[in-house]
N, C-alpha and C. Protein backbone atom coordinates (compact mmCIF):
# COMPACT_ATOMS: atom_id res chain seq x y z
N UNK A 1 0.85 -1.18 0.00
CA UNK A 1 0.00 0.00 0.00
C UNK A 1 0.89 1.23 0.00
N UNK A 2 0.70 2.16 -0.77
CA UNK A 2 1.19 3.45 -0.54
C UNK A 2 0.95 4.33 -0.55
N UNK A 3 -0.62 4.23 0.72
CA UNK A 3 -1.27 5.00 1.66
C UNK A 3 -1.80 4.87 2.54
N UNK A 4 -1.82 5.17 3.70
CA UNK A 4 -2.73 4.70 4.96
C UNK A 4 -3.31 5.82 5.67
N UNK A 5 -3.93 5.57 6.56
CA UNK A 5 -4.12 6.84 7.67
C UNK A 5 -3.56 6.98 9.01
N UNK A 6 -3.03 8.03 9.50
CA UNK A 6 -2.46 8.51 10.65
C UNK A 6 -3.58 8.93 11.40
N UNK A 7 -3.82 8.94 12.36
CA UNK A 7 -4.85 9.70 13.26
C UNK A 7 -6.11 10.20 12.22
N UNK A 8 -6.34 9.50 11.46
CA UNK A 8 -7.86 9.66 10.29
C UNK A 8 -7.88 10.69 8.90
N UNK A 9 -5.91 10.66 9.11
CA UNK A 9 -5.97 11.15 8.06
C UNK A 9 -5.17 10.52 6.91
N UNK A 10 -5.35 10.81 5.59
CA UNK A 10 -4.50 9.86 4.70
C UNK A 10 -3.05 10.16 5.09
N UNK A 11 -1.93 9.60 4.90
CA UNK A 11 -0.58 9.59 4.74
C UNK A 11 0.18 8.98 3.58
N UNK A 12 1.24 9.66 2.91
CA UNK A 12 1.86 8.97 1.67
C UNK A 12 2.79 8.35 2.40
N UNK A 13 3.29 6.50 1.91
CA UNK A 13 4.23 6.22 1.79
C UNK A 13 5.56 6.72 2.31
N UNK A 14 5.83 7.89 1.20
CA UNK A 14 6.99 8.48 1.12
C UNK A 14 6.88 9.82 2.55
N UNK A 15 5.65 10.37 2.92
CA UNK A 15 5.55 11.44 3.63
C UNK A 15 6.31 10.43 5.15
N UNK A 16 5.50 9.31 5.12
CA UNK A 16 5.67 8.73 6.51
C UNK A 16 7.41 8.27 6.76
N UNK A 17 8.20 8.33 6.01
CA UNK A 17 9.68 7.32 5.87
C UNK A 17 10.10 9.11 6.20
N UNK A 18 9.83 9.59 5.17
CA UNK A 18 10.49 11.39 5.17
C UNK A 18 10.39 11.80 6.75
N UNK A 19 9.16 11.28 7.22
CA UNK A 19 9.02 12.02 8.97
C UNK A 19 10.09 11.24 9.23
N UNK A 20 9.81 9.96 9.68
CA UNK A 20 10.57 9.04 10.78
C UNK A 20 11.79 9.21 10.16
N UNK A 21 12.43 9.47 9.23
CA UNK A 21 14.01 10.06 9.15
C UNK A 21 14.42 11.15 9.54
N UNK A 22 13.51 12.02 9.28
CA UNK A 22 13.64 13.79 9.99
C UNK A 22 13.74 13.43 11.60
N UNK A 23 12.56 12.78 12.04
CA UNK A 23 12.62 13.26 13.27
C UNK A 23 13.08 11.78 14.09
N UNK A 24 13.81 11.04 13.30
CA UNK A 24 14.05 9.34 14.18
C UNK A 24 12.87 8.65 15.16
N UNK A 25 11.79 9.12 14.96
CA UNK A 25 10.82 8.78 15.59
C UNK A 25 9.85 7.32 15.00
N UNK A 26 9.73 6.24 15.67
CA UNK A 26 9.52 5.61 14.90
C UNK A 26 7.80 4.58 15.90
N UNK A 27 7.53 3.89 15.70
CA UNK A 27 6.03 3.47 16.26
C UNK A 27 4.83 3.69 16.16
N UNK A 28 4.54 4.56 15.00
CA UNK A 28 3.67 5.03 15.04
C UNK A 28 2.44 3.85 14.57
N UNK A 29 1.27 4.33 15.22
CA UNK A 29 0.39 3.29 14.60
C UNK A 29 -0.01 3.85 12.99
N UNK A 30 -0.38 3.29 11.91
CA UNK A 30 -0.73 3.69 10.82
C UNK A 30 -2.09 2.81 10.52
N UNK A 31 -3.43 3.05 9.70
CA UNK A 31 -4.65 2.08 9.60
C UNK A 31 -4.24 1.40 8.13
N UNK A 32 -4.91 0.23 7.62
CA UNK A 32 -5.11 0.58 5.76
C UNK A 32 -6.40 1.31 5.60
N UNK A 33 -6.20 1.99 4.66
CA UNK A 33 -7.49 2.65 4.20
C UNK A 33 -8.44 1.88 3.99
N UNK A 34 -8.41 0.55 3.47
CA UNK A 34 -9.47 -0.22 3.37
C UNK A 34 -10.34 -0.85 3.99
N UNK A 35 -9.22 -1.42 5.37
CA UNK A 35 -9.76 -2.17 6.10
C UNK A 35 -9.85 -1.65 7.68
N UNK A 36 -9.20 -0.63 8.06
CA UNK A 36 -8.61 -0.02 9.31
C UNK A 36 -8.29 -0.73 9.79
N UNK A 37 -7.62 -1.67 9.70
CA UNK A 37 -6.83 -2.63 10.85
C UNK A 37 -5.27 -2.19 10.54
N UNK A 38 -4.11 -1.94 11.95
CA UNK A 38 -3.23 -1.61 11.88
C UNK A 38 -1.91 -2.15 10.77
N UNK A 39 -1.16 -1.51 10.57
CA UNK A 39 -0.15 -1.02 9.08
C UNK A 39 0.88 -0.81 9.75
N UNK A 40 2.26 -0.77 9.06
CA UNK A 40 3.93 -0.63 9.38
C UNK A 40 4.44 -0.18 8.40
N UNK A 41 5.17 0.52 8.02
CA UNK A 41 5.78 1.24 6.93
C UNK A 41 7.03 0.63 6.61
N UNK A 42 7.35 0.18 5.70
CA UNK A 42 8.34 -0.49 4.84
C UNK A 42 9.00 0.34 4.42
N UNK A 43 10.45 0.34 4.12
CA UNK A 43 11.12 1.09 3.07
C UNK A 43 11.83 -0.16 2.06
N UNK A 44 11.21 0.57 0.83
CA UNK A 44 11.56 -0.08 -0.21
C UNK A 44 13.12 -0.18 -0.47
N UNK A 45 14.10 -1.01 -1.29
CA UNK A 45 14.56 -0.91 -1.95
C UNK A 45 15.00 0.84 -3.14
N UNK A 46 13.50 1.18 -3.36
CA UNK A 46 13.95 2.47 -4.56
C UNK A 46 13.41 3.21 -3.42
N UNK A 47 13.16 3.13 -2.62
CA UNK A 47 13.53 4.41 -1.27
C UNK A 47 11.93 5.15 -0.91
N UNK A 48 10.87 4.42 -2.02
CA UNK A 48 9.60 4.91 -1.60
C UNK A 48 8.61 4.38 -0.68
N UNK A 49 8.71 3.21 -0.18
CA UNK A 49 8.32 2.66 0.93
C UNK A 49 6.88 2.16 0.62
N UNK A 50 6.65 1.34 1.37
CA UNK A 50 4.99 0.69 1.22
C UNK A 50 4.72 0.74 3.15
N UNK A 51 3.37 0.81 3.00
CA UNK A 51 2.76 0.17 4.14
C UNK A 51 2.57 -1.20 3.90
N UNK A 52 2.32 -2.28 4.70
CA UNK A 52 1.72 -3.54 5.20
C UNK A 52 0.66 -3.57 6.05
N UNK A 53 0.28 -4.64 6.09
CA UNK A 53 -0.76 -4.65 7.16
C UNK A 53 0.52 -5.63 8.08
N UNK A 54 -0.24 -5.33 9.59
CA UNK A 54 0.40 -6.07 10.81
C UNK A 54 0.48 -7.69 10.50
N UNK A 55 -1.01 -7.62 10.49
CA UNK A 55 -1.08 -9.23 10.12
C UNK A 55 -2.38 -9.72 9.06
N UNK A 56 -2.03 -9.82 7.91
CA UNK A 56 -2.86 -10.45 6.99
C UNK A 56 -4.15 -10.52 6.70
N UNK A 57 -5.07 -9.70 5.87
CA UNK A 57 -6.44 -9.96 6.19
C UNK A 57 -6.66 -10.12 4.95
N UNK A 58 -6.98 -11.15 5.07
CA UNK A 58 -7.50 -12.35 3.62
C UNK A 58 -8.96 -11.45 3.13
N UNK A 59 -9.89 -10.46 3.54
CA UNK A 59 -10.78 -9.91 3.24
C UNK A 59 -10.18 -8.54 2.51
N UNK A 60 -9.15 -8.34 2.67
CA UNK A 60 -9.16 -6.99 2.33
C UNK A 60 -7.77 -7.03 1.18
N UNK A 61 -8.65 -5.97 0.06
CA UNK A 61 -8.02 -6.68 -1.44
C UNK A 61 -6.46 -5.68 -1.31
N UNK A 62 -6.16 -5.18 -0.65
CA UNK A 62 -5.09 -4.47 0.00
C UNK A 62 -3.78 -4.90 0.59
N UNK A 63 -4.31 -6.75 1.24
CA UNK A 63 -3.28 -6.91 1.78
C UNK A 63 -2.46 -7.99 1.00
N UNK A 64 -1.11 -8.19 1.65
CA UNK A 64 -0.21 -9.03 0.54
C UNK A 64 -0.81 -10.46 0.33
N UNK A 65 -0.77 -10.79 -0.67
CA UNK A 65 -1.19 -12.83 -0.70
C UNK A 65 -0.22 -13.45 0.33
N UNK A 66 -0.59 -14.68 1.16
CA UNK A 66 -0.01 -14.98 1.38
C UNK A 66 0.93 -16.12 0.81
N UNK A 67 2.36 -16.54 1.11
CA UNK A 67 2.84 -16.91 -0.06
C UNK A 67 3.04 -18.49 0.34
C-alpha cells in the first residue's frame, strides 16, 4: 500500500519514511485505508516505501497474498 491513515488522516508512503528520518521517531500506529486494521511502513529498496498490514487480512483486497 502506498497509503494509509495517521490519526484519520490519509498519509503517503513516502511522507511517513520522510518524517521518521527527519525526526528518528519511529512506532507510530498507521490504519489501511481499506480495512482499518493496523499497518507498518516499509522502506523499499527504490527508497519509496509501502505500508503492510500487521497481520494479513485475507478480506481486504489491499493486503499481501499470502505466499
Amino acid at each position: 500500500m502506498k497509503m494509509a491513515k495517521l490519526d484519520g488522516k490519509p498519509i503517503s508512503a513516502a511522507d511517513a519514511i520522510a518524517y521518521r528520518e527527519r525526526t528518528g521517531k519511529k512506532g507510530y500506529i498507521y490504519a489501511c485505508l481499506e480495512c482499518g486494521t493496523p499497518a507498518r511502513i516499509h522502506k523499499d529498496a527504490d527508497q519509496e516505501g509501502h505500508f503492510e498490514h500487521e497481520m494479513r487480512v485475507a478480506e481486504c483486497s489491499l493486503s499481501h497474498v499470502s505466499r
